[in-house]
Protein backbone atom coordinates (compact mmCIF):
# COMPACT_ATOMS: atom_id res chain seq x y z
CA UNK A 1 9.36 -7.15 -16.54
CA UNK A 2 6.26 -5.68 -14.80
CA UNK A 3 5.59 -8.56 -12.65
CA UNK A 4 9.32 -8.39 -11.41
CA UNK A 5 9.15 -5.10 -10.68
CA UNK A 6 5.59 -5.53 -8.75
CA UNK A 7 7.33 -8.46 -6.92
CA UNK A 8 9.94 -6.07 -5.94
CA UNK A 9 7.23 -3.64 -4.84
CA UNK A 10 5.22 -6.00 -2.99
CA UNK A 11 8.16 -6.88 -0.71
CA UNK A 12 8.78 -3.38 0.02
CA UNK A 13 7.03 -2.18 3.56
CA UNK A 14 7.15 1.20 4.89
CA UNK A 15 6.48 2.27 8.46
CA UNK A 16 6.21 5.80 9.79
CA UNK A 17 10.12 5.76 10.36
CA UNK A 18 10.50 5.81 6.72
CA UNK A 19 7.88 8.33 5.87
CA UNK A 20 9.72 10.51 9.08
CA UNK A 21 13.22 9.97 7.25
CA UNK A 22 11.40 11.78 4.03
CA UNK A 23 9.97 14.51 5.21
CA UNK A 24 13.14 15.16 7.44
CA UNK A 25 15.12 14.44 3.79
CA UNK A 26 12.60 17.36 2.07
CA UNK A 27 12.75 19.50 4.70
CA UNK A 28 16.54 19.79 4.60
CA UNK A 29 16.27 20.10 0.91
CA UNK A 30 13.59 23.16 1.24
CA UNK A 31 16.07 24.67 3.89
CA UNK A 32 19.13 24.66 1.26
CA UNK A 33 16.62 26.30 -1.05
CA UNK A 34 15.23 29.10 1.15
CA UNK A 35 18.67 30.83 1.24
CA UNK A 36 18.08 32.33 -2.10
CA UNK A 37 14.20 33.48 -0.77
CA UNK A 38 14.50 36.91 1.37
CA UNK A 39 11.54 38.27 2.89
CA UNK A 40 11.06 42.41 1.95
CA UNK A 41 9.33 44.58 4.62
CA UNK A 42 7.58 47.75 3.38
CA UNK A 43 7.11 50.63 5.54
CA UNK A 44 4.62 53.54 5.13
CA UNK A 45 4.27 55.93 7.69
CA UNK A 46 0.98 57.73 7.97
CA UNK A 47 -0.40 60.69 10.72
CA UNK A 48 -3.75 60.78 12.34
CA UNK A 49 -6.08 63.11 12.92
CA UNK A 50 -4.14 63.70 16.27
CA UNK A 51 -0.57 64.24 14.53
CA UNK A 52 0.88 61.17 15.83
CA UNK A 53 3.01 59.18 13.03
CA UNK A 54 1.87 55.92 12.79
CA UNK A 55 3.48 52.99 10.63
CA UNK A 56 2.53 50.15 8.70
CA UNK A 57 3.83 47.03 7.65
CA UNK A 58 3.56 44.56 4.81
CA UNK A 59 5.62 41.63 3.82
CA UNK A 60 6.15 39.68 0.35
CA UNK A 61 8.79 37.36 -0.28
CA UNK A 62 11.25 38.06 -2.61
CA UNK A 63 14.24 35.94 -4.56
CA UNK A 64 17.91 36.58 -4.92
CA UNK A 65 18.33 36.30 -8.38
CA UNK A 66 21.61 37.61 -9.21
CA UNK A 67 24.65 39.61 -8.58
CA UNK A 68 26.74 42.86 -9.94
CA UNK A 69 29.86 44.56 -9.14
CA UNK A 70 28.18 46.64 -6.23
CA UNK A 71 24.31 45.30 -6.10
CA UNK A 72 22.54 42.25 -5.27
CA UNK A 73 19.14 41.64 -7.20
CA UNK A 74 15.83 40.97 -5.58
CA UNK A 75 12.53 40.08 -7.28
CA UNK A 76 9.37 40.21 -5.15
CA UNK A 77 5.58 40.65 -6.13
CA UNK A 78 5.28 44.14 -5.72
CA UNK A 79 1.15 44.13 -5.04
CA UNK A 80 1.74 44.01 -1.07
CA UNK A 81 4.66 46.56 -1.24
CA UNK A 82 3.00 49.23 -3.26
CA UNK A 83 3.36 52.80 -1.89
CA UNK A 84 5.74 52.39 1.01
CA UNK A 85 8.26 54.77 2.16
CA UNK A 86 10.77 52.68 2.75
CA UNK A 87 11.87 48.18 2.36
CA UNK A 88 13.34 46.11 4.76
CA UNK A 89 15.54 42.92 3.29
CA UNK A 90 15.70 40.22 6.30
CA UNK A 91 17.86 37.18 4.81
CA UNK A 92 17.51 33.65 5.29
CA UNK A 93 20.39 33.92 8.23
CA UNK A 94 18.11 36.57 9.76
CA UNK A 95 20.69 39.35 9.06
CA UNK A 96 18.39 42.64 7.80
CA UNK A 97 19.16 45.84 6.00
CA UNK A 98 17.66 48.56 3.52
CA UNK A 99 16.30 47.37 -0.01
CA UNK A 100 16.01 50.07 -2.85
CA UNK A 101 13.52 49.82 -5.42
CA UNK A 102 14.42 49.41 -8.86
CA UNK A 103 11.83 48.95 -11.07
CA UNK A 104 8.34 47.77 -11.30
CA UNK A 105 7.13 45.85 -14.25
CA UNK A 106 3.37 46.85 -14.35
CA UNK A 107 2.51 43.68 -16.65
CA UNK A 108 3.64 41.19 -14.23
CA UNK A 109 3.56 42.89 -10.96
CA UNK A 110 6.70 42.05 -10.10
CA UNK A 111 9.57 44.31 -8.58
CA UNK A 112 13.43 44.52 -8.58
CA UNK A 113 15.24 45.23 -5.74
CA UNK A 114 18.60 46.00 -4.78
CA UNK A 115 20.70 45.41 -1.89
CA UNK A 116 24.07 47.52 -1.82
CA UNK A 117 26.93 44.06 -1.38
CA UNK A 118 29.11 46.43 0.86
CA UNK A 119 26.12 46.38 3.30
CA UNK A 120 25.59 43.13 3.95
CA UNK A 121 27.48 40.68 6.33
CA UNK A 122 30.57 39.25 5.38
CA UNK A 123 29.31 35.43 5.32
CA UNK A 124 26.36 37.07 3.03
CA UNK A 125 28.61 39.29 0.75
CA UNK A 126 31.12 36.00 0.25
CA UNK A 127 28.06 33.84 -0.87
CA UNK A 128 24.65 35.87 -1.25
CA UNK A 129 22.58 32.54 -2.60
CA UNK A 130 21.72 33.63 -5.95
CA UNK A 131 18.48 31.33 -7.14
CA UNK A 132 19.52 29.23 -9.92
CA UNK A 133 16.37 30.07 -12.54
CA UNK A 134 15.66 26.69 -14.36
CA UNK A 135 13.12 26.07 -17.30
CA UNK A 136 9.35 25.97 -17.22
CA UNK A 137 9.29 23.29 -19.26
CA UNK A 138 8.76 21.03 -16.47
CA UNK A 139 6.40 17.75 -17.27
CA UNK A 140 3.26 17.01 -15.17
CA UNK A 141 4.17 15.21 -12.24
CA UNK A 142 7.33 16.90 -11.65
CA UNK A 143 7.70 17.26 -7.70
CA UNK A 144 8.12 20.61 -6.39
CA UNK A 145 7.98 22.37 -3.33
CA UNK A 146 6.64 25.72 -2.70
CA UNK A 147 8.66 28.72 -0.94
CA UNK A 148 7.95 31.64 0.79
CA UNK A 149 4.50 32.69 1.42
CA UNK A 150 2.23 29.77 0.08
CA UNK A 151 0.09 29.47 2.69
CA UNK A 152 -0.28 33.34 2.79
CA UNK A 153 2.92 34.06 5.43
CA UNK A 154 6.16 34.06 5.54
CA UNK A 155 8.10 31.19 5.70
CA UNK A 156 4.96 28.74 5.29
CA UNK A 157 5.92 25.85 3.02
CA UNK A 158 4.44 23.28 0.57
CA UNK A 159 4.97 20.08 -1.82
CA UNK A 160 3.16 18.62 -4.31
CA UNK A 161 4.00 18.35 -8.26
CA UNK A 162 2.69 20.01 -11.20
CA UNK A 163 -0.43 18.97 -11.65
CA UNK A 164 -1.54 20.76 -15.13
CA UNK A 165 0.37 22.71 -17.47
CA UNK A 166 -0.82 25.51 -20.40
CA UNK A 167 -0.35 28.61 -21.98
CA UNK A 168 -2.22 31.69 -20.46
CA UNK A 169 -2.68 35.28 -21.25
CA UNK A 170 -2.76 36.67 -17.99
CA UNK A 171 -1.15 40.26 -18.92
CA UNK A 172 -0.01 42.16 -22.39
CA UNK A 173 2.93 41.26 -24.87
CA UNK A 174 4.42 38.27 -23.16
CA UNK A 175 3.80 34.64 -24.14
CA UNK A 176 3.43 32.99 -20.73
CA UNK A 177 2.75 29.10 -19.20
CA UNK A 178 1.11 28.35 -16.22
CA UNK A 179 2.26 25.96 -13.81
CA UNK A 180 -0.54 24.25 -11.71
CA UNK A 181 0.20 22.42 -8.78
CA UNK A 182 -1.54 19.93 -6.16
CA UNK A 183 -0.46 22.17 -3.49
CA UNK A 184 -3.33 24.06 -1.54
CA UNK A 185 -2.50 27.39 -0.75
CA UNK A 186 -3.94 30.58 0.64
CA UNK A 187 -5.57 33.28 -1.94
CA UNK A 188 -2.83 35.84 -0.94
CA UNK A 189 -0.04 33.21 -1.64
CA UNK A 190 3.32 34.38 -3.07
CA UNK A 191 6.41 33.12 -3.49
CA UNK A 192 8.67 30.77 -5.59
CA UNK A 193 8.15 26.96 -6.95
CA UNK A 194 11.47 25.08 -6.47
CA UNK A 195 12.28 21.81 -8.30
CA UNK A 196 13.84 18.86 -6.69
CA UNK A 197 17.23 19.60 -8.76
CA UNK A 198 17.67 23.01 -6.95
CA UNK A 199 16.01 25.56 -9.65
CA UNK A 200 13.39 27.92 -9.71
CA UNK A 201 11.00 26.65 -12.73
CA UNK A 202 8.22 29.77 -11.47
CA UNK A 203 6.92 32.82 -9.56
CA UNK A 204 3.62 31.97 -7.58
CA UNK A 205 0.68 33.93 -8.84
CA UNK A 206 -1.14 35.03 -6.05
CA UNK A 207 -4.84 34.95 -7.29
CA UNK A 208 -5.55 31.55 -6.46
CA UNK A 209 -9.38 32.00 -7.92
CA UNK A 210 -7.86 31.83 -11.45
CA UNK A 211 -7.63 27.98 -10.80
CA UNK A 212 -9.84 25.37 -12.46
CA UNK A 213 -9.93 23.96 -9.28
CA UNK A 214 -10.39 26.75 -5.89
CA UNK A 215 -7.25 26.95 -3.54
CA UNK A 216 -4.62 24.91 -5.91
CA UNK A 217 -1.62 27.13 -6.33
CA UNK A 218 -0.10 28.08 -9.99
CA UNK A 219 2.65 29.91 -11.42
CA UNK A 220 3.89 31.58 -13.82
CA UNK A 221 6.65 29.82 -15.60
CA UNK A 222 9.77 31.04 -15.22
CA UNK A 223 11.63 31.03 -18.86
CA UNK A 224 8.97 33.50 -20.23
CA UNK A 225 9.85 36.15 -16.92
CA UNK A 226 14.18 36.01 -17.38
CA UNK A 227 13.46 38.39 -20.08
CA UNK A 228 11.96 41.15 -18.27
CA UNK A 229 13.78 40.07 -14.90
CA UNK A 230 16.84 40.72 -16.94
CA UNK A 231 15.61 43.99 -18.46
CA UNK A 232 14.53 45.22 -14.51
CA UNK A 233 17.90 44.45 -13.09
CA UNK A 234 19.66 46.30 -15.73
CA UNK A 235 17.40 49.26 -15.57
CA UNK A 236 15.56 49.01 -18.88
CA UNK A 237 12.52 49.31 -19.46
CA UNK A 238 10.14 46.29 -21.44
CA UNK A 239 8.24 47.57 -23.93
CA UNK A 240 4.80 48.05 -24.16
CA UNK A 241 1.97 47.76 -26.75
CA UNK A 242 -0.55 46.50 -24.60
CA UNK A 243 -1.51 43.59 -26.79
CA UNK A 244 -2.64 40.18 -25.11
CA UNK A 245 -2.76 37.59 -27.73
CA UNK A 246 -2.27 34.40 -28.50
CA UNK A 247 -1.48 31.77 -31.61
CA UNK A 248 -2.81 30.35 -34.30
CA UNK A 249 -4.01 26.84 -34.33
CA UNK A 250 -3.28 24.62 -37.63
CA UNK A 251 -7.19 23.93 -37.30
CA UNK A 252 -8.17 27.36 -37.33
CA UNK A 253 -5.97 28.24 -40.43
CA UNK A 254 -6.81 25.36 -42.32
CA UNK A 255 -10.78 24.87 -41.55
CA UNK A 256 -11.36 28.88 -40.86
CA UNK A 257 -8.71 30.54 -42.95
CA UNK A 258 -6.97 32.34 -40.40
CA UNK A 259 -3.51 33.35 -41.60
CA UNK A 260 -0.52 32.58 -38.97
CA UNK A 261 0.59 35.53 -36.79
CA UNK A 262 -0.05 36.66 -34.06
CA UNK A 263 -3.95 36.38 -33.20
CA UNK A 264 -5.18 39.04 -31.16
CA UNK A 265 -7.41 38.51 -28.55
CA UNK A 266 -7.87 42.35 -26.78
CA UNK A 267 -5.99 45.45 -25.79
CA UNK A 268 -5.60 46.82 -23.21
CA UNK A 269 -7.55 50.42 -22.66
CA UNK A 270 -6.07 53.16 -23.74
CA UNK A 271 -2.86 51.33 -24.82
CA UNK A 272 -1.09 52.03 -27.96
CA UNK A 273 -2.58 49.03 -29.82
CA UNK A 274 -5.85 50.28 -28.95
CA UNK A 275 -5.42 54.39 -29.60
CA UNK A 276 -3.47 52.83 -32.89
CA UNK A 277 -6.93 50.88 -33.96
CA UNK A 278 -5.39 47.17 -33.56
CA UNK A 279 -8.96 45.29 -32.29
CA UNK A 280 -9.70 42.29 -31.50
CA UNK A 281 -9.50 39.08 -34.23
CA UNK A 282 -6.74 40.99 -35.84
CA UNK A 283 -3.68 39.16 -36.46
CA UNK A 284 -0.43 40.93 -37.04
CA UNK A 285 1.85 39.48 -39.60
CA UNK A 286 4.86 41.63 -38.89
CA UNK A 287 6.19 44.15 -37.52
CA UNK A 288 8.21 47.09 -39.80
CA UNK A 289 10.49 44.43 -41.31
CA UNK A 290 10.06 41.66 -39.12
CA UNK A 291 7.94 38.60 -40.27
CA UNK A 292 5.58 37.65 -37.47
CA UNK A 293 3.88 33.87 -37.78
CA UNK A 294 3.16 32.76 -34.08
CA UNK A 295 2.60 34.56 -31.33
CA UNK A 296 6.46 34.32 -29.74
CA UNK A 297 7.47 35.72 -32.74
CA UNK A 298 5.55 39.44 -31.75
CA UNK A 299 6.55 38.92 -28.06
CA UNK A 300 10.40 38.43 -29.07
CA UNK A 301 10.09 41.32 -31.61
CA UNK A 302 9.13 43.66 -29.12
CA UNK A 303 12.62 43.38 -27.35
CA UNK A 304 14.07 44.88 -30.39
CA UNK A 305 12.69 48.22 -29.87
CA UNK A 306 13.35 51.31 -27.32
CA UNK A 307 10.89 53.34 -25.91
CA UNK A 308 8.84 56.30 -28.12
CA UNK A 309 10.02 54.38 -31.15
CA UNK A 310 7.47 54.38 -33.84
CA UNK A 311 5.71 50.81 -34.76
CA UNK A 312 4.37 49.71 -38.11
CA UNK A 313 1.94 46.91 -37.53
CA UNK A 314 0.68 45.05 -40.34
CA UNK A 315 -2.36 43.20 -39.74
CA UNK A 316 -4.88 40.99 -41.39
CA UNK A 317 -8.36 41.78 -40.24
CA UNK A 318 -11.45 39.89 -41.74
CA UNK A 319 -13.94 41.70 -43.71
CA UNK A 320 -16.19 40.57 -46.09
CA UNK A 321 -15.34 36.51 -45.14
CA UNK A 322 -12.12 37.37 -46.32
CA UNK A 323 -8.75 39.05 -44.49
CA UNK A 324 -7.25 42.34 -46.14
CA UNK A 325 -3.62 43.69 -45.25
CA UNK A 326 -3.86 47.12 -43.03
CA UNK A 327 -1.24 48.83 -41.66
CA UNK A 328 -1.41 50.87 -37.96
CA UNK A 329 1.84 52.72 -36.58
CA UNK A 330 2.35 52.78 -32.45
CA UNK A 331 4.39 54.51 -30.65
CA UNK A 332 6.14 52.21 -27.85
CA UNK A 333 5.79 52.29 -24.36
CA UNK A 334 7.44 51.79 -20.97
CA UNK A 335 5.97 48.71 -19.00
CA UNK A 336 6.20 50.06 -15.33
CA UNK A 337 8.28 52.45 -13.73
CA UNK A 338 12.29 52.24 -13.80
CA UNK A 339 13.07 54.32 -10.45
CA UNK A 340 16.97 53.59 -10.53
């Protein structure tokens, strides 16, 4: 019962030993985790006005998240590394070699990188630490702990839980939650939230000023990204409409008569939706042959097509207090850059 349980409780006292023994406890649990977190130097090298080369530096962490014959996989926010000349990979045993880009999603930000396996050291190529990618369907109050850059450098560390959890339409074509957490970070944070069952459950967004609340760090989920983490490692390209959208409520389509689809709430400028003439408070019911009735229905659709391939999107737009059928071809793009 409740009061048996309080009893229990009640007879329970804690001293600082105790709260020692569980941070040492998390602490060798964040360890374990931050073999599968690399950090990735980028190098540019610039010459000044007196001909001397000069280099810079920046640093994001990055995640091992899997393995091929010859490669190992890294994804990394890409917004610190942009431009450089050439990436550093120093692993969680401190052993550090070169990193080739592979592709840049431009939706997400994020990057693939590749290490070559017969490069790396033995104890490394015999067990590289490949992240275990869990679900985002993780349920508020779930502890995590936060790896990487958190606190805006490398190797900085944090744990909370989730604190909030909803759906957000932070880029185009891709149906994504946000994790919020009690953890207070820096505005420059990156990184990776762990769970306390050893999987990744999401990427840390580093725009902190998104949050309802200033400083709290959030992420995007994880299950929506292993499609286009997937697509990056094997050198395809995810396509591109550039519609951000969202779904229909049951309210809206029984009080306001919006039909179920895919509601859309912009495009992106000079995207193919847009040049097409897709605007906003359209909502596309399919796609060539492909019924479309929620908004994960359009994202998952998109997968099905290649690059240049030519789109018919029927939509219902309202006119009149009443939505007509119209139909607007577009001709599929490349999210990002595949360099390898």
């Amino acid at each position: 019962t409740d009061e048996q349980i309080q009893a229990l409780f009640s007879k329970m006292i804690l001293d600082q030993k105790d709260y020692k023994l569980l941070y040492q406890s998390m602490a060798i649990y964040a360890m374990e985790m931050n073999k599968s977190v690399v950090t990735i130097t980028a190098i540019t090298s610039d010459t000044d006005w007196t001909g001397m080369i000069e280099q810079r530096s920046n640093q994001s962490s990055g995640l091992i998240v899997a393995s091929g014959t010859l490669d190992l996989y890294i994804l990394a926010d890409y917004t610190p590394l942009e431009g450089a000349d050439s990436f550093k990979i120093k692993f969680s045993n401190n052993y550090t070699t070169e990193g080739t880009l592979r592709a840049v999603d431009a939706a997400t930000g994020l990057a693939m990188f590749s290490v070559k396996i017969s490069h790396l050291s033995s104890d490394l190529a015999a067990d590289p630490h490949i992240a275990s990618l869990g679900s985002t369907f993780a349920t508020i109050g779930t502890p995590v702990v936060a790896l990487g850059s958190p606190m805006g450098t490398v190797g900085s560390i944090g744990y909370g839980m989730i604190s909030a959890s909803r759906s957000t339409v932070e880029y185009a074509d891709t149906a994504d939650t946000m994790l919020q957490t009690d953890i207070y970070g820096a505005h420059n944070a990156g990184g990776f939230l762990f769970n306390f069952t050893g999987q990744v459950i999401g990427v840390i967004a580093p725009d902190q000023d998104k949050s309802d609340v200033d400083g709290l760090i959030w992420a995007y989920g994880i299950s929506e990204l292993k499609s286009r983490i997937a697509a990056m490692a094997n050198g395809d390209p995810t396509i591109y409409l550039g519609i951000i959208g969202t779904y229909v409520t049951s309210e809206a389509n029984s009080e306001l008569g919006v039909p179920y689809g895919a509601y859309v709430l912009r495009t992106d400028m000079d995207s193919p939706a847009m040049l097409a003439g897709i605007r906003t408070g359209d909502v596309i019911v399919r796609l060539d042959d492909t019924q479309i009735t929620n908004y994960s229905d359009y994202v998952n659709a998109l997968q099905t097509y290649n690059v240049g391939d030519k789109i018919t999107a029927v939509v219902m737009r309202k006119s009149q207090q009443e939505y007509v059928e119209l139909e607007y071809i577009m001709t599929a793009r490349s999210s990002g850059v595949i360099y390898e």
